[in-house]
C-alpha atoms as a PDB file:
ATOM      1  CA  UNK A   1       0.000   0.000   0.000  1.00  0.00           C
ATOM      2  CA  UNK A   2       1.575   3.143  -0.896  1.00  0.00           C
ATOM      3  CA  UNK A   3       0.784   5.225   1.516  1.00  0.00           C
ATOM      4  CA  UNK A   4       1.489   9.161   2.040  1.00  0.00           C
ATOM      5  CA  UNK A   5       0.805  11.190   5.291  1.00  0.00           C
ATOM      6  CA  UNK A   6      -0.047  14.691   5.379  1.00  0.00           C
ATOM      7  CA  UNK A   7      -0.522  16.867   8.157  1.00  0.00           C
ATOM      8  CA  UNK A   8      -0.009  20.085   9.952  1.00  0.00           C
ATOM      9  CA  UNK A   9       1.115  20.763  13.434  1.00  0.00           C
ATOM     10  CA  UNK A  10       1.320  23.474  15.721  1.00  0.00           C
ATOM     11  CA  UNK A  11       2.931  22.092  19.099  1.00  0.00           C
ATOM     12  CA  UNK A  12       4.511  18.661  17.277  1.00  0.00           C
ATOM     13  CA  UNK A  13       2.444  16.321  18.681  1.00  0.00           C
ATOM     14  CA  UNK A  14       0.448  15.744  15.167  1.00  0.00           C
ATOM     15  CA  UNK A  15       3.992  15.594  13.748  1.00  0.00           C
ATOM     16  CA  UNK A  16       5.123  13.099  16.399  1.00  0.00           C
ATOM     17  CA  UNK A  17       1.877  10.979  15.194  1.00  0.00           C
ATOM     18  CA  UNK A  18       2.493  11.383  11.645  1.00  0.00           C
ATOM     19  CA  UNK A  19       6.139   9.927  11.845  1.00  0.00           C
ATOM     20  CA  UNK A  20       4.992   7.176  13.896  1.00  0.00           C
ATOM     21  CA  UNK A  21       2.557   6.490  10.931  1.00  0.00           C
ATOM     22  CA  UNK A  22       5.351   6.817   8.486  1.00  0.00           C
ATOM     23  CA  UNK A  23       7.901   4.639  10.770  1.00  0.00           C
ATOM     24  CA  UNK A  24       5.295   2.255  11.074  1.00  0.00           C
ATOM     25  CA  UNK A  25       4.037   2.030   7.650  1.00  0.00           C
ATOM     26  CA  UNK A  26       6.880   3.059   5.517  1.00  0.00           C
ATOM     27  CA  UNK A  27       4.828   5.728   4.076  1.00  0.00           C
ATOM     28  CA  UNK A  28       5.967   8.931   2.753  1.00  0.00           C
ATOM     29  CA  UNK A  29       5.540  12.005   4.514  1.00  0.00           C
ATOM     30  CA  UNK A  30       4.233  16.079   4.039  1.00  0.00           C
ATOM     31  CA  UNK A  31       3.855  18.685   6.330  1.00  0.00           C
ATOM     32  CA  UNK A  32       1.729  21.784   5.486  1.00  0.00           C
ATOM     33  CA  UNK A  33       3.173  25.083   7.224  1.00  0.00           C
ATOM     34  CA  UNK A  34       0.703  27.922   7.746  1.00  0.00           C
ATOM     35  CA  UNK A  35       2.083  31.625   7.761  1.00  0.00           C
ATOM     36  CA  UNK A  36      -0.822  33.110   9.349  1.00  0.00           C
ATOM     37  CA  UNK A  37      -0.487  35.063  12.339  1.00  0.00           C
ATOM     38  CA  UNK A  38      -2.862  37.041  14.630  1.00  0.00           C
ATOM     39  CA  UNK A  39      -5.866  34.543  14.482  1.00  0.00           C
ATOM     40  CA  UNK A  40      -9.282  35.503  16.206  1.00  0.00           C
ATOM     41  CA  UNK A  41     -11.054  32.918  18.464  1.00  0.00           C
ATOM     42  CA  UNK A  42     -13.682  32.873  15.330  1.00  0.00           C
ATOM     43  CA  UNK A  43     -10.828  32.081  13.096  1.00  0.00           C
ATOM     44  CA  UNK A  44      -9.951  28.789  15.365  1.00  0.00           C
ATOM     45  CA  UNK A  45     -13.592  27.965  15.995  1.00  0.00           C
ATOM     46  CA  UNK A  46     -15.614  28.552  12.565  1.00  0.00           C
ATOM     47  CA  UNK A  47     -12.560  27.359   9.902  1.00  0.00           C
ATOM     48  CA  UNK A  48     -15.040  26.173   7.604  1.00  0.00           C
ATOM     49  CA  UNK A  49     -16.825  29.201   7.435  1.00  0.00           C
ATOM     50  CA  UNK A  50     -13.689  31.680   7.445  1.00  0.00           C
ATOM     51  CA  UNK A  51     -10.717  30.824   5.217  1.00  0.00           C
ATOM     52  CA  UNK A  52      -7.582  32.661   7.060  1.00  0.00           C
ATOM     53  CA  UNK A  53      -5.050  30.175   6.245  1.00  0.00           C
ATOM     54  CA  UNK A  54      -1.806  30.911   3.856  1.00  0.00           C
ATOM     55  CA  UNK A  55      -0.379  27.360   3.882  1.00  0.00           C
ATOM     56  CA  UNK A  56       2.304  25.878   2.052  1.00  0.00           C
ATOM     57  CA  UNK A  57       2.167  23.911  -0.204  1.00  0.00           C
ATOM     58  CA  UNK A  58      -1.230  24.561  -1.389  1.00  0.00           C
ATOM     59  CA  UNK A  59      -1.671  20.955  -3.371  1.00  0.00           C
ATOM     60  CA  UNK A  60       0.452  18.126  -2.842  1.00  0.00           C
ATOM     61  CA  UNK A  61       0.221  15.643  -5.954  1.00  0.00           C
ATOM     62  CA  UNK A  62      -1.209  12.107  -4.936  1.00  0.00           C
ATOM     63  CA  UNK A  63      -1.305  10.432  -8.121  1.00  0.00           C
ATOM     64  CA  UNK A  64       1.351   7.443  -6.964  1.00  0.00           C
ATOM     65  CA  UNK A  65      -0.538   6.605  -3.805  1.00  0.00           C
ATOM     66  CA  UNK A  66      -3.292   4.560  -2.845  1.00  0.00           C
ATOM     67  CA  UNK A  67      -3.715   5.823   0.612  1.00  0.00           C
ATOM     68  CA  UNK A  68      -3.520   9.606   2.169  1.00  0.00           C
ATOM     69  CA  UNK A  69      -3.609   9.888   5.700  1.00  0.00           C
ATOM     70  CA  UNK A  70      -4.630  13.347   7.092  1.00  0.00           C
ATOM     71  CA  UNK A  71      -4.030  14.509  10.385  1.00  0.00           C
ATOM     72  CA  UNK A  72      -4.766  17.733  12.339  1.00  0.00           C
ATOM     73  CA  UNK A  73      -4.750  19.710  15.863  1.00  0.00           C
ATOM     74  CA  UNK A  74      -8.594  19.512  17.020  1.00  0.00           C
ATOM     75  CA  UNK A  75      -9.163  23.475  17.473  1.00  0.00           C
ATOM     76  CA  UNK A  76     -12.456  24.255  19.689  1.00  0.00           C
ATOM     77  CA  UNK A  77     -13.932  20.663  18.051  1.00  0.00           C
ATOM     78  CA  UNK A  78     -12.261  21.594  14.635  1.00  0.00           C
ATOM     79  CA  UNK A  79      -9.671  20.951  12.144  1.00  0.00           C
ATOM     80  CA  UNK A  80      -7.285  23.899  11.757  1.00  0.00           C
ATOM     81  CA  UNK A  81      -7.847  26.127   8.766  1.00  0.00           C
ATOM     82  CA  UNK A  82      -4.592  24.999   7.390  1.00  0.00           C
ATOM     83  CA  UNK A  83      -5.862  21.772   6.679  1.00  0.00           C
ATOM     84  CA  UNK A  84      -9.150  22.441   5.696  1.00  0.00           C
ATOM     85  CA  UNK A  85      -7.743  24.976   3.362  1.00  0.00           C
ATOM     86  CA  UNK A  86      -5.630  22.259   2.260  1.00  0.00           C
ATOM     87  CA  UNK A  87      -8.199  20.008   1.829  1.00  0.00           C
ATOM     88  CA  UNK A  88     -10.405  22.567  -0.550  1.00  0.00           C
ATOM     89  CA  UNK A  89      -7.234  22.541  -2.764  1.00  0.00           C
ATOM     90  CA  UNK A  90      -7.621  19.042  -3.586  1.00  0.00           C
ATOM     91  CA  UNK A  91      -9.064  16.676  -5.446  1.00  0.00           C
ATOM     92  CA  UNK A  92      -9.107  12.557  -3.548  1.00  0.00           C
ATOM     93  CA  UNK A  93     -10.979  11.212  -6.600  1.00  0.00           C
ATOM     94  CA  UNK A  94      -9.780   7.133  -6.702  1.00  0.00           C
ATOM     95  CA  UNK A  95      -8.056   7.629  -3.702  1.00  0.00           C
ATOM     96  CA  UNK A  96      -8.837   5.994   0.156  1.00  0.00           C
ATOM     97  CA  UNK A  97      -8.487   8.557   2.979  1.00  0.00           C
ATOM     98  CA  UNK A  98      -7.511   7.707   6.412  1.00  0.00           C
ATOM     99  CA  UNK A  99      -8.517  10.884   8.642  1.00  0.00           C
ATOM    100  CA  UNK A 100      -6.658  11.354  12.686  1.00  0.00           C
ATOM    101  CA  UNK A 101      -6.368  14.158  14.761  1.00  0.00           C
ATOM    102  CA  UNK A 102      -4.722  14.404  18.255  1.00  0.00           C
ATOM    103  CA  UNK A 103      -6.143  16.389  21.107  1.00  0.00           C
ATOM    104  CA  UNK A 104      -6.015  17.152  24.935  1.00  0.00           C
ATOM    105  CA  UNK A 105      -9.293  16.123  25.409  1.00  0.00           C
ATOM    106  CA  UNK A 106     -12.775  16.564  23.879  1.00  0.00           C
ATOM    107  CA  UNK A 107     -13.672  17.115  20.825  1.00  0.00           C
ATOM    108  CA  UNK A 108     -11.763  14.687  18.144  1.00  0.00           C
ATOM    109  CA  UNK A 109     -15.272  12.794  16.933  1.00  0.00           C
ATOM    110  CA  UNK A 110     -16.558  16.279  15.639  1.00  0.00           C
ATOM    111  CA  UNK A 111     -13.410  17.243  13.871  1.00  0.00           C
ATOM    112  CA  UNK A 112     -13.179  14.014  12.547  1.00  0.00           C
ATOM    113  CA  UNK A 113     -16.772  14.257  11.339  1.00  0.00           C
ATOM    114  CA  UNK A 114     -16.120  17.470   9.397  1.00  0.00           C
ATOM    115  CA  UNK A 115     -12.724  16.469   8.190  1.00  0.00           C
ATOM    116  CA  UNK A 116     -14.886  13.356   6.635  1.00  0.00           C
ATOM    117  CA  UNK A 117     -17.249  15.664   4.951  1.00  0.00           C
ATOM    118  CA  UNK A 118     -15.090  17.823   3.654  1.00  0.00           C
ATOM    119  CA  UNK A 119     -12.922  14.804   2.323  1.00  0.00           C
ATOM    120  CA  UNK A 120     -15.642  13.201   0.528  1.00  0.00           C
ATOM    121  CA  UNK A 121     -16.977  16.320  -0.911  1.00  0.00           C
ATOM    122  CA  UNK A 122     -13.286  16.412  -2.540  1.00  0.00           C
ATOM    123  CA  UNK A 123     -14.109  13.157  -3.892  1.00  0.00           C
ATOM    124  CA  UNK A 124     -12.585  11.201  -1.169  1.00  0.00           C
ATOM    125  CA  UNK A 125     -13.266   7.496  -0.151  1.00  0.00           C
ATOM    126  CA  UNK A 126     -12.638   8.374   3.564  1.00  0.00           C
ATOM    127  CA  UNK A 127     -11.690   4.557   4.613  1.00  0.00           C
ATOM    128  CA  UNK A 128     -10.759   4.923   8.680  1.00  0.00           C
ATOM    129  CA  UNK A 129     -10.394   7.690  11.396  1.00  0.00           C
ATOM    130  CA  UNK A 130      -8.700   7.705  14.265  1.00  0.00           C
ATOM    131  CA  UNK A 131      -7.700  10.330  17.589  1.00  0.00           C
ATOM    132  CA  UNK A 132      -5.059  10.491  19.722  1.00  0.00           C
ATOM    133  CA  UNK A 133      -5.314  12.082  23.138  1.00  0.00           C
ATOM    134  CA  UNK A 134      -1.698  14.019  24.134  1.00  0.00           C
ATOM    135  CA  UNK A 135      -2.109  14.363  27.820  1.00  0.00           C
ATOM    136  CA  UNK A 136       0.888  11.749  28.055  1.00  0.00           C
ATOM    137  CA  UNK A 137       4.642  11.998  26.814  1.00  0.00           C
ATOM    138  CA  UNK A 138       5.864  11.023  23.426  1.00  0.00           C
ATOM    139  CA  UNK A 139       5.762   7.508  24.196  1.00  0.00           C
ATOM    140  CA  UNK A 140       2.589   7.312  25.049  1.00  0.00           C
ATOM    141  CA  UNK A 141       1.621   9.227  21.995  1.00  0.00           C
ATOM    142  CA  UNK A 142       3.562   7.035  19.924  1.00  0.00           C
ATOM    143  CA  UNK A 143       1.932   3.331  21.447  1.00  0.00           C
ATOM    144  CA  UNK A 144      -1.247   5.324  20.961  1.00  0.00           C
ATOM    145  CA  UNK A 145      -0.666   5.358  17.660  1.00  0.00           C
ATOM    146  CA  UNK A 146       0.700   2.144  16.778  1.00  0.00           C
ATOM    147  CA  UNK A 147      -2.482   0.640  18.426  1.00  0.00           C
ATOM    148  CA  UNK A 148      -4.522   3.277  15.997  1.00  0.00           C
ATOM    149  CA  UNK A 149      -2.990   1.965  12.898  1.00  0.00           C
ATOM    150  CA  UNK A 150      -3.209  -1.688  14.343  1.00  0.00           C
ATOM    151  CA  UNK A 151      -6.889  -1.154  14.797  1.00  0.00           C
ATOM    152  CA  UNK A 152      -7.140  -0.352  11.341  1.00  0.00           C
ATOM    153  CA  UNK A 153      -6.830  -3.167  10.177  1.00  0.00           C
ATOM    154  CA  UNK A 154      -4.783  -1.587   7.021  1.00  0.00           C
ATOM    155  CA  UNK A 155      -3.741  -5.018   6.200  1.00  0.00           C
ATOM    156  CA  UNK A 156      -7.274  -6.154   4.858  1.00  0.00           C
ATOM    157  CA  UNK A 157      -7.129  -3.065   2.735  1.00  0.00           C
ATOM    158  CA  UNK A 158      -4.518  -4.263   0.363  1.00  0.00           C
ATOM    159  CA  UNK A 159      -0.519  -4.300   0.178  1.00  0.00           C
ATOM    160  CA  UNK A 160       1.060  -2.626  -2.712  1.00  0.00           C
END
Protein backbone atom coordinates (compact mmCIF):
# COMPACT_ATOMS: atom_id res chain seq x y z
CA UNK A 1 0.00 0.00 0.00
CA UNK A 2 1.58 3.14 -0.90
CA UNK A 3 0.78 5.22 1.52
CA UNK A 4 1.49 9.16 2.04
CA UNK A 5 0.80 11.19 5.29
CA UNK A 6 -0.05 14.69 5.38
CA UNK A 7 -0.52 16.87 8.16
CA UNK A 8 -0.01 20.08 9.95
CA UNK A 9 1.11 20.76 13.43
CA UNK A 10 1.32 23.47 15.72
CA UNK A 11 2.93 22.09 19.10
CA UNK A 12 4.51 18.66 17.28
CA UNK A 13 2.44 16.32 18.68
CA UNK A 14 0.45 15.74 15.17
CA UNK A 15 3.99 15.59 13.75
CA UNK A 16 5.12 13.10 16.40
CA UNK A 17 1.88 10.98 15.19
CA UNK A 18 2.49 11.38 11.65
CA UNK A 19 6.14 9.93 11.84
CA UNK A 20 4.99 7.18 13.90
CA UNK A 21 2.56 6.49 10.93
CA UNK A 22 5.35 6.82 8.49
CA UNK A 23 7.90 4.64 10.77
CA UNK A 24 5.29 2.25 11.07
CA UNK A 25 4.04 2.03 7.65
CA UNK A 26 6.88 3.06 5.52
CA UNK A 27 4.83 5.73 4.08
CA UNK A 28 5.97 8.93 2.75
CA UNK A 29 5.54 12.01 4.51
CA UNK A 30 4.23 16.08 4.04
CA UNK A 31 3.86 18.69 6.33
CA UNK A 32 1.73 21.78 5.49
CA UNK A 33 3.17 25.08 7.22
CA UNK A 34 0.70 27.92 7.75
CA UNK A 35 2.08 31.63 7.76
CA UNK A 36 -0.82 33.11 9.35
CA UNK A 37 -0.49 35.06 12.34
CA UNK A 38 -2.86 37.04 14.63
CA UNK A 39 -5.87 34.54 14.48
CA UNK A 40 -9.28 35.50 16.21
CA UNK A 41 -11.05 32.92 18.46
CA UNK A 42 -13.68 32.87 15.33
CA UNK A 43 -10.83 32.08 13.10
CA UNK A 44 -9.95 28.79 15.36
CA UNK A 45 -13.59 27.96 15.99
CA UNK A 46 -15.61 28.55 12.57
CA UNK A 47 -12.56 27.36 9.90
CA UNK A 48 -15.04 26.17 7.60
CA UNK A 49 -16.83 29.20 7.44
CA UNK A 50 -13.69 31.68 7.44
CA UNK A 51 -10.72 30.82 5.22
CA UNK A 52 -7.58 32.66 7.06
CA UNK A 53 -5.05 30.18 6.24
CA UNK A 54 -1.81 30.91 3.86
CA UNK A 55 -0.38 27.36 3.88
CA UNK A 56 2.30 25.88 2.05
CA UNK A 57 2.17 23.91 -0.20
CA UNK A 58 -1.23 24.56 -1.39
CA UNK A 59 -1.67 20.96 -3.37
CA UNK A 60 0.45 18.13 -2.84
CA UNK A 61 0.22 15.64 -5.95
CA UNK A 62 -1.21 12.11 -4.94
CA UNK A 63 -1.30 10.43 -8.12
CA UNK A 64 1.35 7.44 -6.96
CA UNK A 65 -0.54 6.61 -3.81
CA UNK A 66 -3.29 4.56 -2.85
CA UNK A 67 -3.71 5.82 0.61
CA UNK A 68 -3.52 9.61 2.17
CA UNK A 69 -3.61 9.89 5.70
CA UNK A 70 -4.63 13.35 7.09
CA UNK A 71 -4.03 14.51 10.39
CA UNK A 72 -4.77 17.73 12.34
CA UNK A 73 -4.75 19.71 15.86
CA UNK A 74 -8.59 19.51 17.02
CA UNK A 75 -9.16 23.48 17.47
CA UNK A 76 -12.46 24.25 19.69
CA UNK A 77 -13.93 20.66 18.05
CA UNK A 78 -12.26 21.59 14.64
CA UNK A 79 -9.67 20.95 12.14
CA UNK A 80 -7.28 23.90 11.76
CA UNK A 81 -7.85 26.13 8.77
CA UNK A 82 -4.59 25.00 7.39
CA UNK A 83 -5.86 21.77 6.68
CA UNK A 84 -9.15 22.44 5.70
CA UNK A 85 -7.74 24.98 3.36
CA UNK A 86 -5.63 22.26 2.26
CA UNK A 87 -8.20 20.01 1.83
CA UNK A 88 -10.41 22.57 -0.55
CA UNK A 89 -7.23 22.54 -2.76
CA UNK A 90 -7.62 19.04 -3.59
CA UNK A 91 -9.06 16.68 -5.45
CA UNK A 92 -9.11 12.56 -3.55
CA UNK A 93 -10.98 11.21 -6.60
CA UNK A 94 -9.78 7.13 -6.70
CA UNK A 95 -8.06 7.63 -3.70
CA UNK A 96 -8.84 5.99 0.16
CA UNK A 97 -8.49 8.56 2.98
CA UNK A 98 -7.51 7.71 6.41
CA UNK A 99 -8.52 10.88 8.64
CA UNK A 100 -6.66 11.35 12.69
CA UNK A 101 -6.37 14.16 14.76
CA UNK A 102 -4.72 14.40 18.25
CA UNK A 103 -6.14 16.39 21.11
CA UNK A 104 -6.02 17.15 24.94
CA UNK A 105 -9.29 16.12 25.41
CA UNK A 106 -12.77 16.56 23.88
CA UNK A 107 -13.67 17.11 20.82
CA UNK A 108 -11.76 14.69 18.14
CA UNK A 109 -15.27 12.79 16.93
CA UNK A 110 -16.56 16.28 15.64
CA UNK A 111 -13.41 17.24 13.87
CA UNK A 112 -13.18 14.01 12.55
CA UNK A 113 -16.77 14.26 11.34
CA UNK A 114 -16.12 17.47 9.40
CA UNK A 115 -12.72 16.47 8.19
CA UNK A 116 -14.89 13.36 6.63
CA UNK A 117 -17.25 15.66 4.95
CA UNK A 118 -15.09 17.82 3.65
CA UNK A 119 -12.92 14.80 2.32
CA UNK A 120 -15.64 13.20 0.53
CA UNK A 121 -16.98 16.32 -0.91
CA UNK A 122 -13.29 16.41 -2.54
CA UNK A 123 -14.11 13.16 -3.89
CA UNK A 124 -12.59 11.20 -1.17
CA UNK A 125 -13.27 7.50 -0.15
CA UNK A 126 -12.64 8.37 3.56
CA UNK A 127 -11.69 4.56 4.61
CA UNK A 128 -10.76 4.92 8.68
CA UNK A 129 -10.39 7.69 11.40
CA UNK A 130 -8.70 7.70 14.27
CA UNK A 131 -7.70 10.33 17.59
CA UNK A 132 -5.06 10.49 19.72
CA UNK A 133 -5.31 12.08 23.14
CA UNK A 134 -1.70 14.02 24.13
CA UNK A 135 -2.11 14.36 27.82
CA UNK A 136 0.89 11.75 28.06
CA UNK A 137 4.64 12.00 26.81
CA UNK A 138 5.86 11.02 23.43
CA UNK A 139 5.76 7.51 24.20
CA UNK A 140 2.59 7.31 25.05
CA UNK A 141 1.62 9.23 22.00
CA UNK A 142 3.56 7.03 19.92
CA UNK A 143 1.93 3.33 21.45
CA UNK A 144 -1.25 5.32 20.96
CA UNK A 145 -0.67 5.36 17.66
CA UNK A 146 0.70 2.14 16.78
CA UNK A 147 -2.48 0.64 18.43
CA UNK A 148 -4.52 3.28 16.00
CA UNK A 149 -2.99 1.96 12.90
CA UNK A 150 -3.21 -1.69 14.34
CA UNK A 151 -6.89 -1.15 14.80
CA UNK A 152 -7.14 -0.35 11.34
CA UNK A 153 -6.83 -3.17 10.18
CA UNK A 154 -4.78 -1.59 7.02
CA UNK A 155 -3.74 -5.02 6.20
CA UNK A 156 -7.27 -6.15 4.86
CA UNK A 157 -7.13 -3.07 2.73
CA UNK A 158 -4.52 -4.26 0.36
CA UNK A 159 -0.52 -4.30 0.18
CA UNK A 160 1.06 -2.63 -2.71
Amino acid sequence: MRSLIIYYTRSGNTGLVAHTIKKELGAHVREITDFTNNRTVLDYMFPNLIDSASISPRKVDIDYYETIFIGTPVWFGSLTPAIKKFIDNMDFKNKNVILFNTMKGIGGDIAIKRMAKLVKKHNGNVIGSFGIITRGDDYDIMDCTRLAIKNLELNKIGNG
